[in-house]
N, C-alpha and C. Protein backbone atom coordinates (compact mmCIF):
# COMPACT_ATOMS: atom_id res chain seq x y z
N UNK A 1 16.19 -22.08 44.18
CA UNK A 1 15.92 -22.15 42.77
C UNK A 1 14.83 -21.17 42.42
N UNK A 2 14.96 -20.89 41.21
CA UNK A 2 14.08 -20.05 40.92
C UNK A 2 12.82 -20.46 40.53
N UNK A 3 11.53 -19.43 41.04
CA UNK A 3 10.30 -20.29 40.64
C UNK A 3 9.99 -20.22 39.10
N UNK A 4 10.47 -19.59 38.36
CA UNK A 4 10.03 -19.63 36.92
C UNK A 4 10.72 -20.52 36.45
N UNK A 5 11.22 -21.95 37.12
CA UNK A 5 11.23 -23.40 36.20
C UNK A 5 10.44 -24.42 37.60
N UNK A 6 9.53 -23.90 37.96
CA UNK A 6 9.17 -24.53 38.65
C UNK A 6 7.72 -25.22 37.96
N UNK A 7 7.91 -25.01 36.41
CA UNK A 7 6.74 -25.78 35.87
C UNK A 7 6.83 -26.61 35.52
N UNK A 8 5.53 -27.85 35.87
CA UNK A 8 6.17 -29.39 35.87
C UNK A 8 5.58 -30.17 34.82
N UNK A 9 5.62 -31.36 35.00
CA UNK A 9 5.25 -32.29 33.98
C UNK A 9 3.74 -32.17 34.38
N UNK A 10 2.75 -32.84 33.76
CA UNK A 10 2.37 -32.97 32.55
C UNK A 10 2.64 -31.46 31.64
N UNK A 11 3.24 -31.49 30.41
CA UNK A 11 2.83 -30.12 29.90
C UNK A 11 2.19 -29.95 28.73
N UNK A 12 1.30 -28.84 29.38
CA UNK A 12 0.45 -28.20 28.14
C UNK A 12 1.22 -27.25 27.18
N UNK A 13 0.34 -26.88 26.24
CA UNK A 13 1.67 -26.31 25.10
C UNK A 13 1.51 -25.29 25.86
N UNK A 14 0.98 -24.11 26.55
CA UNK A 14 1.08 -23.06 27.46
C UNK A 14 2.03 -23.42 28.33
N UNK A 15 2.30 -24.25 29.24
CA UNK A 15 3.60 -24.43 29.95
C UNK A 15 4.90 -24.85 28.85
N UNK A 16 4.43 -25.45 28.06
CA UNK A 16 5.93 -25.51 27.18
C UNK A 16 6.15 -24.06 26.11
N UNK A 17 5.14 -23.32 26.00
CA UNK A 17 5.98 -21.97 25.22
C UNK A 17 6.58 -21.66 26.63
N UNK A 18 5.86 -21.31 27.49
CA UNK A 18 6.54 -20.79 29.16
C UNK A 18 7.93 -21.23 29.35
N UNK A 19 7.95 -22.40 29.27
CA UNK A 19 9.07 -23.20 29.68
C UNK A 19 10.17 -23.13 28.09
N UNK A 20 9.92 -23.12 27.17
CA UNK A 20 10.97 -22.58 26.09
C UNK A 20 11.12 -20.95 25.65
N UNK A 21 10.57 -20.10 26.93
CA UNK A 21 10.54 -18.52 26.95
C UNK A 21 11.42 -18.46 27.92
N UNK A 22 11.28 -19.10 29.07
CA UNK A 22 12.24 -19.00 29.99
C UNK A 22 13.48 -19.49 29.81
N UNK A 23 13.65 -20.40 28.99
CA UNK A 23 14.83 -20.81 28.50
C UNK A 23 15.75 -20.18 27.77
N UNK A 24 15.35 -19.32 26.96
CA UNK A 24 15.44 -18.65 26.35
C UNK A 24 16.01 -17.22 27.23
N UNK A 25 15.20 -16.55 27.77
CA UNK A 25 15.76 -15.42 28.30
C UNK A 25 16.90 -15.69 29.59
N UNK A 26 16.69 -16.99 30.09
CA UNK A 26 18.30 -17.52 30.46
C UNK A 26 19.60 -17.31 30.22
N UNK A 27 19.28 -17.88 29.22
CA UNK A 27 20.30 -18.04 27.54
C UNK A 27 20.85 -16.86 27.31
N UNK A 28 19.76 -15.81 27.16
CA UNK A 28 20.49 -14.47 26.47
C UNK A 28 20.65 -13.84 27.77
N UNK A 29 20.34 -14.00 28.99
CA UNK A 29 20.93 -13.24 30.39
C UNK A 29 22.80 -13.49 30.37
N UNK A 30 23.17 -14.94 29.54
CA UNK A 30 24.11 -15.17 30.04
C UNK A 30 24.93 -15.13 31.18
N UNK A 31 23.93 -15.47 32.16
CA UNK A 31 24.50 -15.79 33.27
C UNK A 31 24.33 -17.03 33.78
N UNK A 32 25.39 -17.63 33.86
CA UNK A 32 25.67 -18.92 34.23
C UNK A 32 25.03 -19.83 35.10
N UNK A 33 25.13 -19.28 36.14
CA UNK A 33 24.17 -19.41 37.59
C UNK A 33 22.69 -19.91 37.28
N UNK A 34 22.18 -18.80 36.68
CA UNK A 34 20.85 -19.08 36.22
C UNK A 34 20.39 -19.81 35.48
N UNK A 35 21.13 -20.20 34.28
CA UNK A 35 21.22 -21.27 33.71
C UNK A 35 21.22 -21.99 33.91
N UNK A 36 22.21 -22.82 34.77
CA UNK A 36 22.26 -23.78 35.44
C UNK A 36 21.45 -24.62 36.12
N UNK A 37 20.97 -23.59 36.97
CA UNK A 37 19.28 -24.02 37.78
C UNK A 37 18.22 -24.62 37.28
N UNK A 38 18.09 -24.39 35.77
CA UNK A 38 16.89 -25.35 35.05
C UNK A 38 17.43 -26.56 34.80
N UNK A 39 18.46 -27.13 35.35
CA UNK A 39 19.03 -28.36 35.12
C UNK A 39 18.71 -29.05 36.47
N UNK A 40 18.71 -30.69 36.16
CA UNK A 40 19.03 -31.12 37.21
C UNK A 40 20.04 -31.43 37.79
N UNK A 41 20.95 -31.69 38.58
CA UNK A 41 21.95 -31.87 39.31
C UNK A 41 22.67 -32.74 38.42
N UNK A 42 21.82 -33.62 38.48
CA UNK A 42 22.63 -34.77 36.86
C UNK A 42 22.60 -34.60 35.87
N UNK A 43 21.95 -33.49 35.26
CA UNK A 43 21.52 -33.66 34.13
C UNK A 43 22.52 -33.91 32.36
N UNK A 44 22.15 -34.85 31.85
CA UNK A 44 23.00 -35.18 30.61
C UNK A 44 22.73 -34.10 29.41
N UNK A 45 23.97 -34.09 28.91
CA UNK A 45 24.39 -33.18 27.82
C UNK A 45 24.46 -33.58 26.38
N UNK A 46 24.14 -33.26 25.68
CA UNK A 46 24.94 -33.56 24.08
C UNK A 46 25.03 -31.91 23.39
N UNK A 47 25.74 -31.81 23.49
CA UNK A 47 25.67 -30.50 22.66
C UNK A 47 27.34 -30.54 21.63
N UNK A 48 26.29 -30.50 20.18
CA UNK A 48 27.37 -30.51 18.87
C UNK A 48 27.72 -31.94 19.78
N UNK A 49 29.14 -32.20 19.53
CA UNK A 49 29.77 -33.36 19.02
C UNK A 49 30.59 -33.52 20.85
N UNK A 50 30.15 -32.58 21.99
CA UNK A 50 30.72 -32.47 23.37
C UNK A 50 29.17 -33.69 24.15
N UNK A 51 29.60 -34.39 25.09
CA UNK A 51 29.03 -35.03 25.71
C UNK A 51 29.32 -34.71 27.12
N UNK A 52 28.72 -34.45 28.33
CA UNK A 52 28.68 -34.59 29.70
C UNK A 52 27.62 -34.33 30.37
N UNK A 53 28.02 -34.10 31.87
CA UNK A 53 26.90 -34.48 32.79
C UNK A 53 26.69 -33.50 33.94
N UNK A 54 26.22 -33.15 34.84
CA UNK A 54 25.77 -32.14 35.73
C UNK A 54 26.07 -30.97 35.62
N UNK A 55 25.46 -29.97 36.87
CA UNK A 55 25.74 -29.08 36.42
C UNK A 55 27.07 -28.25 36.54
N UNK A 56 28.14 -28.56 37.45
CA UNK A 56 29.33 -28.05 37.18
C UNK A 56 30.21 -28.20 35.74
N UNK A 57 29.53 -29.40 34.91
CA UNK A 57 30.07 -29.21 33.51
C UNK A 57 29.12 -28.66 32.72
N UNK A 58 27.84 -28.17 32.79
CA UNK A 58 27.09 -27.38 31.92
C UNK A 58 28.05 -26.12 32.66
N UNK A 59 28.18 -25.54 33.76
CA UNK A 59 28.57 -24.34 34.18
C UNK A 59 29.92 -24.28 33.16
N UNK A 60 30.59 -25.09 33.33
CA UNK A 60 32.27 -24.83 32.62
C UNK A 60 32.11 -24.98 30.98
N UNK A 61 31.09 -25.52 30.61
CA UNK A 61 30.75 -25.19 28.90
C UNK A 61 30.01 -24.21 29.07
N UNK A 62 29.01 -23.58 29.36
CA UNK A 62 28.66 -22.15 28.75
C UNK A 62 29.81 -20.71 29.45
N UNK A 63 30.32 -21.38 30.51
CA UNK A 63 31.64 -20.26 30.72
C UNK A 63 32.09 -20.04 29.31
N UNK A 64 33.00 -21.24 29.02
CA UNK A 64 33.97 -20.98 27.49
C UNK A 64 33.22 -20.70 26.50
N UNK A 65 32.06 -21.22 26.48
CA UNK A 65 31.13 -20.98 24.95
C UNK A 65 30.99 -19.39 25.32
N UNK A 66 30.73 -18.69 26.43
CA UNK A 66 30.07 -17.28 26.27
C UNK A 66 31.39 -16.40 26.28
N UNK A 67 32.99 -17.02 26.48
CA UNK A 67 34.11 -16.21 26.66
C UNK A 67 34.70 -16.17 24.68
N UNK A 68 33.89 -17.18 23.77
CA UNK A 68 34.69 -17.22 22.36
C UNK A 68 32.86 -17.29 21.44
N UNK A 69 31.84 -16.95 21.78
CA UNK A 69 30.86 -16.33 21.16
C UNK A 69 30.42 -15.01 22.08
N UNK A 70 30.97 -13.73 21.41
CA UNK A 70 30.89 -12.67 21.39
C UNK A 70 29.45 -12.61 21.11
N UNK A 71 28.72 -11.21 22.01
CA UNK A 71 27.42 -10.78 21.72
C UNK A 71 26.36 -11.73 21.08
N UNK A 72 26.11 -12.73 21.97
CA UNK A 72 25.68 -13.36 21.66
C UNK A 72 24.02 -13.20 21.65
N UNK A 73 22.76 -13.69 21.10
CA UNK A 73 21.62 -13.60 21.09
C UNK A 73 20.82 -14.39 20.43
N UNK A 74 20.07 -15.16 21.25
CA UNK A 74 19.42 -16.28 20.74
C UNK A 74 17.49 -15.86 20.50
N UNK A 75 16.84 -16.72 19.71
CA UNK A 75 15.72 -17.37 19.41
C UNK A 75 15.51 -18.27 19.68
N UNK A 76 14.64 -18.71 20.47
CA UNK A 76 14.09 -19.87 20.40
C UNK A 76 12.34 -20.56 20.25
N UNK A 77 12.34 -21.39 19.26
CA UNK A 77 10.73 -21.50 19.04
C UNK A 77 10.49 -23.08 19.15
N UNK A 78 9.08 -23.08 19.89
CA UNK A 78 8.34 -24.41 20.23
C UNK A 78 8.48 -25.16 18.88
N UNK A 79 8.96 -26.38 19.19
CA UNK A 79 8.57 -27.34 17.97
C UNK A 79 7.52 -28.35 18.13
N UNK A 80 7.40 -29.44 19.35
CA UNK A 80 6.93 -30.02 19.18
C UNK A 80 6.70 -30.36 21.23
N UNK A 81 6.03 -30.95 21.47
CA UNK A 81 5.88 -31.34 23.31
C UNK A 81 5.42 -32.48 23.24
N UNK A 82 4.99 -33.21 24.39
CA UNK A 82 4.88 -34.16 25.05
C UNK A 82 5.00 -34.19 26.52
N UNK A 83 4.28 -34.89 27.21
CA UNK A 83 3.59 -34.75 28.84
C UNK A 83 5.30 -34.54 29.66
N UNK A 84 6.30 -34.63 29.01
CA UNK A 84 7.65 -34.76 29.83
C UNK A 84 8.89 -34.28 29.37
N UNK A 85 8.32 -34.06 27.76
CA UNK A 85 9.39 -33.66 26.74
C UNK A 85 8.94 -32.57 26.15
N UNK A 86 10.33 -31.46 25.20
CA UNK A 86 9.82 -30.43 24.38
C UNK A 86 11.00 -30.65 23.45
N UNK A 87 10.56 -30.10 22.48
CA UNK A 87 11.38 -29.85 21.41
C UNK A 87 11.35 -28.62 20.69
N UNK A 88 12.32 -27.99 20.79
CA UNK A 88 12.57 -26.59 20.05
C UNK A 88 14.02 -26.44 18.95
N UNK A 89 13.35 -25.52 17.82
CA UNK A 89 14.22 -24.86 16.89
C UNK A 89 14.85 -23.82 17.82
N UNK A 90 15.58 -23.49 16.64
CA UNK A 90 16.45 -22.00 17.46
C UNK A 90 17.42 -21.65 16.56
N UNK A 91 17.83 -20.28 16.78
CA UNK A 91 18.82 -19.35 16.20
C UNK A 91 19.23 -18.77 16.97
N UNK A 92 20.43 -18.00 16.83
CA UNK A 92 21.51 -17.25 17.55
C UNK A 92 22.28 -16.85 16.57
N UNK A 93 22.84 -15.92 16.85
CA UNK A 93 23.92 -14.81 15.79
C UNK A 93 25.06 -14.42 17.60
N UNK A 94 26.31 -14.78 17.42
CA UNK A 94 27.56 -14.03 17.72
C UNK A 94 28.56 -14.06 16.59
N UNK A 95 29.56 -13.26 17.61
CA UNK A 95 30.48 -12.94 16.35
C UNK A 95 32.08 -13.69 17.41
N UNK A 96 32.61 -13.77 16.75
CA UNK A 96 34.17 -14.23 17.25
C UNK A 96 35.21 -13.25 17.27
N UNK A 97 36.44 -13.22 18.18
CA UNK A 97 37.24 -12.30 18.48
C UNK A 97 37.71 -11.81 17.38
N UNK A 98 37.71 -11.92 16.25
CA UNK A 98 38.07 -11.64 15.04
C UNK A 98 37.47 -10.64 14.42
N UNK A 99 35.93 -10.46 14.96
CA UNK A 99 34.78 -9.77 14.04
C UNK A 99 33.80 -10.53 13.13
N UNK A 100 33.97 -11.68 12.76
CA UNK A 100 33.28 -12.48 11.95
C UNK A 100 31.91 -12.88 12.88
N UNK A 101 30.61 -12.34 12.04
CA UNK A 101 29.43 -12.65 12.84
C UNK A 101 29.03 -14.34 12.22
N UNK A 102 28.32 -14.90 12.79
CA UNK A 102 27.87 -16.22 13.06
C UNK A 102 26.52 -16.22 12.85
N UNK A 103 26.09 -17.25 12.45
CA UNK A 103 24.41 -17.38 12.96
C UNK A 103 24.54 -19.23 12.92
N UNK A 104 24.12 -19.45 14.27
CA UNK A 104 23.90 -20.58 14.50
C UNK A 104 22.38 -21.50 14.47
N UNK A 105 22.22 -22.43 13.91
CA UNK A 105 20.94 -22.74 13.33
C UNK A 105 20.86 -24.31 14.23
N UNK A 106 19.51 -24.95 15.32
CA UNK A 106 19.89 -26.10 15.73
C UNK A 106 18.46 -26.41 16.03
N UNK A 107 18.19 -27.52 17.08
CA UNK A 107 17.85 -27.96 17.21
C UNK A 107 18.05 -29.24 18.40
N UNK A 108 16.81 -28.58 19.65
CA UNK A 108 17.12 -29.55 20.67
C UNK A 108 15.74 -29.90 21.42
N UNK A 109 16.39 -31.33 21.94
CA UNK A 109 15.25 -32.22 22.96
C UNK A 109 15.63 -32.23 24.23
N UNK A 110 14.37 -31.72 24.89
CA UNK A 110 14.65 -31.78 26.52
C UNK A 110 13.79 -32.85 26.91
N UNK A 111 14.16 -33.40 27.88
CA UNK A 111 13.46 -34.52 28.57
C UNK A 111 13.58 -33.78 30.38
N UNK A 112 12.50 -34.00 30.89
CA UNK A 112 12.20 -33.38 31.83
C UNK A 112 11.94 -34.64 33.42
N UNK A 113 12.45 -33.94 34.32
CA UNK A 113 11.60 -34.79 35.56
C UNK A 113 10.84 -34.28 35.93
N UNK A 114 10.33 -35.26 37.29
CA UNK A 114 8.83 -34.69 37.90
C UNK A 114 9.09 -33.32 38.49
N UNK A 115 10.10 -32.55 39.21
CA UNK A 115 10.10 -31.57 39.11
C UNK A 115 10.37 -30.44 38.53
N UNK A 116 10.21 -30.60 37.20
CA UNK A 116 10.36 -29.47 35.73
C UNK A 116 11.91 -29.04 35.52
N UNK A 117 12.68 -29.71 35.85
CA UNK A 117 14.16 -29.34 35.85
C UNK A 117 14.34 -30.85 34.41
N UNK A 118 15.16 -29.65 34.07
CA UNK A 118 15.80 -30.60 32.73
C UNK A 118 17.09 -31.97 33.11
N UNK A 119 16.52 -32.69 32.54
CA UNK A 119 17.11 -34.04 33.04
C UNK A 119 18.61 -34.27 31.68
N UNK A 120 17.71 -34.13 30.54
CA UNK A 120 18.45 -34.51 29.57
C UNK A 120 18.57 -33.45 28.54
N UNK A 121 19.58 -33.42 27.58
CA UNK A 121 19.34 -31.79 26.91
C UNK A 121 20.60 -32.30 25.81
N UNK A 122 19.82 -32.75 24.43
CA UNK A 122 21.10 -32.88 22.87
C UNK A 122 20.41 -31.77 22.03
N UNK A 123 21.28 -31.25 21.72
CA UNK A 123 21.41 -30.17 20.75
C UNK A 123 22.21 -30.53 19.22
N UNK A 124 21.55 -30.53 18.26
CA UNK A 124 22.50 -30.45 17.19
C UNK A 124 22.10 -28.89 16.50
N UNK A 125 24.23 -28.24 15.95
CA UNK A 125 23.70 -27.22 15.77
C UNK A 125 24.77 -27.06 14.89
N UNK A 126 24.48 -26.05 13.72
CA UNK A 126 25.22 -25.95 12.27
C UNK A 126 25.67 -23.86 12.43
N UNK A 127 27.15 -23.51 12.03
CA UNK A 127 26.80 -22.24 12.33
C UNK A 127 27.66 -21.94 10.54
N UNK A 128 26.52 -20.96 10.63
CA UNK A 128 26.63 -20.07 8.88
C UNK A 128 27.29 -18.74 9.37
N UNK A 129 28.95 -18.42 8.80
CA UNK A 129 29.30 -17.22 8.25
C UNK A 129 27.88 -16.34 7.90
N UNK A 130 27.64 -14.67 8.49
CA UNK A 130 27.04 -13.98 7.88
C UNK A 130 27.83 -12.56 7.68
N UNK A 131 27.19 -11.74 7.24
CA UNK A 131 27.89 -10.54 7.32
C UNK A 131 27.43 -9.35 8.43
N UNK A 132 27.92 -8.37 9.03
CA UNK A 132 27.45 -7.88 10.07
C UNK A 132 25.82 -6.96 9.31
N UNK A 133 25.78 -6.99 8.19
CA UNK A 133 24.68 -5.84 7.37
C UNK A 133 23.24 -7.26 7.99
N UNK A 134 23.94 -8.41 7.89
CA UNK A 134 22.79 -9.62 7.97
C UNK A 134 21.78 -10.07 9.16
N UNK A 135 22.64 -9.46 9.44
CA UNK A 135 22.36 -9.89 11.36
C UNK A 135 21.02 -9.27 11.36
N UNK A 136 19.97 -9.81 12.43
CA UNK A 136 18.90 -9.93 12.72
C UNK A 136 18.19 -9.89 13.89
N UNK A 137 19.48 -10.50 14.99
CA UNK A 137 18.86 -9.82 16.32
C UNK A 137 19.74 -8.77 16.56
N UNK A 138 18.94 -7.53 17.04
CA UNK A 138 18.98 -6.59 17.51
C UNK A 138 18.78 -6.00 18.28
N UNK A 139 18.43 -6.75 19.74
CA UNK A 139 18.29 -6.25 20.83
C UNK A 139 19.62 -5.95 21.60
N UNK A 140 19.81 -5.04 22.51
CA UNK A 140 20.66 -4.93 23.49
C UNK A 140 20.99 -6.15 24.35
N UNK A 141 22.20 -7.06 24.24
CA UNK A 141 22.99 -7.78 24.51
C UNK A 141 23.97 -7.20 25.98
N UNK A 142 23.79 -8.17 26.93
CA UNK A 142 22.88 -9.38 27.22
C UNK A 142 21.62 -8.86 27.74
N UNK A 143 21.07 -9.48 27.55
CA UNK A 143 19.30 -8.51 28.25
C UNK A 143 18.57 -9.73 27.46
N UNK A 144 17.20 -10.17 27.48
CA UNK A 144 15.61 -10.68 26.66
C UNK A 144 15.44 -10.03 25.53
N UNK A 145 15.17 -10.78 24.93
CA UNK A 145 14.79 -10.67 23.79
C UNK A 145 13.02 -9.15 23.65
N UNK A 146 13.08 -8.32 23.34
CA UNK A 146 11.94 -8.01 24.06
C UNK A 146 10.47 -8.42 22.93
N UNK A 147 9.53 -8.33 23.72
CA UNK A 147 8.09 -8.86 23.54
C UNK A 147 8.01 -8.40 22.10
N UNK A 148 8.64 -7.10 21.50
CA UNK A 148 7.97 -7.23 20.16
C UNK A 148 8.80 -7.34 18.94
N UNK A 149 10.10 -8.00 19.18
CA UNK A 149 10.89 -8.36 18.72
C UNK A 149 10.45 -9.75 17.81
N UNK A 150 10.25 -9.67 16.61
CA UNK A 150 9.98 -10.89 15.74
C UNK A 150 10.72 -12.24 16.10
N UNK A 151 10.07 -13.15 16.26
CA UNK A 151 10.34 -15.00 16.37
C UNK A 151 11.08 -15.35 15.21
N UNK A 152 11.87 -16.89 15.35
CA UNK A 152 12.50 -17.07 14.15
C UNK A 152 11.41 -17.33 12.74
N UNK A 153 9.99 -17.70 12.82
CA UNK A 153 9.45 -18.02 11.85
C UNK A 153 9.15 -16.58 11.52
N UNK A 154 8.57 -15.31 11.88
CA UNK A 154 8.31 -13.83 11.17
C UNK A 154 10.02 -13.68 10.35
N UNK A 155 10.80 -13.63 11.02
CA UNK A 155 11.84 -13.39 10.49
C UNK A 155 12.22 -14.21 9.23
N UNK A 156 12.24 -15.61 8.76
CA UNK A 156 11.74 -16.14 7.92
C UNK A 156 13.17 -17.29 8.45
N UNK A 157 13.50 -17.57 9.38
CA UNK A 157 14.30 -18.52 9.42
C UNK A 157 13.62 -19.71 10.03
């Protein structure tokens, strides 16, 4: 496993931006594998209106989610922590095989074990039609977001 989720409970808001930065550049690596690893073996799902459990079904939902959201690129910002828990906003813009860009707007709670691997993980998330002139992230896909690339609050979302 990799050591950059090897940060554990209790957390300070310095380990939880850490720990929702790393999450984050996961996310936009889109690679599966890696993703995966900040989970725990069991770890429970809610994402939108899909429910399951470890990580061979997180692996087989972000397969299909990253094969029908095109260029995808996320934000993600600290909302709120607790010695075991975090809570983050977030945005993302893909587009669908069609051409129609997306921006997805949500909101999720992680619950954590003693060894900093995500135990539990619900997401609720709403996605707005935009136009391609609208779009907002602009980094080179898939790759991090880079360091001076504006957060969703500069950006004004």
């Amino acid at each position: 496993m990799s050591a950059s989720f090897s940060l554990t409970p209790p957390f300070t808001e310095a380990i939880a931006l850490q720990k929702v930065r790393l999450a984050e550049d996961a996310w936009n690596s889109r690679d599966v594998q890696r993703v995966t690893l900040a989970y725990s073996p069991d770890s429970r799902w809610r994402n939108r209106s899909e429910f399951f459990r470890g990580r061979e079904a997180i692996a087989e939902f972000l397969t299909r989610k990253w094969s029908q959201e095109l260029d995808y690129r996320l934000i993600k910002e600290l909302w709120a922590y607790g010695p075991s828990r975090i809570a983050v906003r977030f945005a993302y813009e893909w587009r669908d095989a069609k051409g129609q860009w997306f921006r997805a707007h949500g909101n999720e709670n992680w619950a954590f074990d003693d060894e900093g691997l995500m135990r539990w993980r619900q997401a609720s998330i709403n996605d707005v039609p935009i136009a391609e002139h609208e779009r907002r992230f602009d980094w080179p896909a898939p790759g991090r977001r880079p360091d001076g690339h504006p957060g969703l609050s500069e950006l004004g979302l």
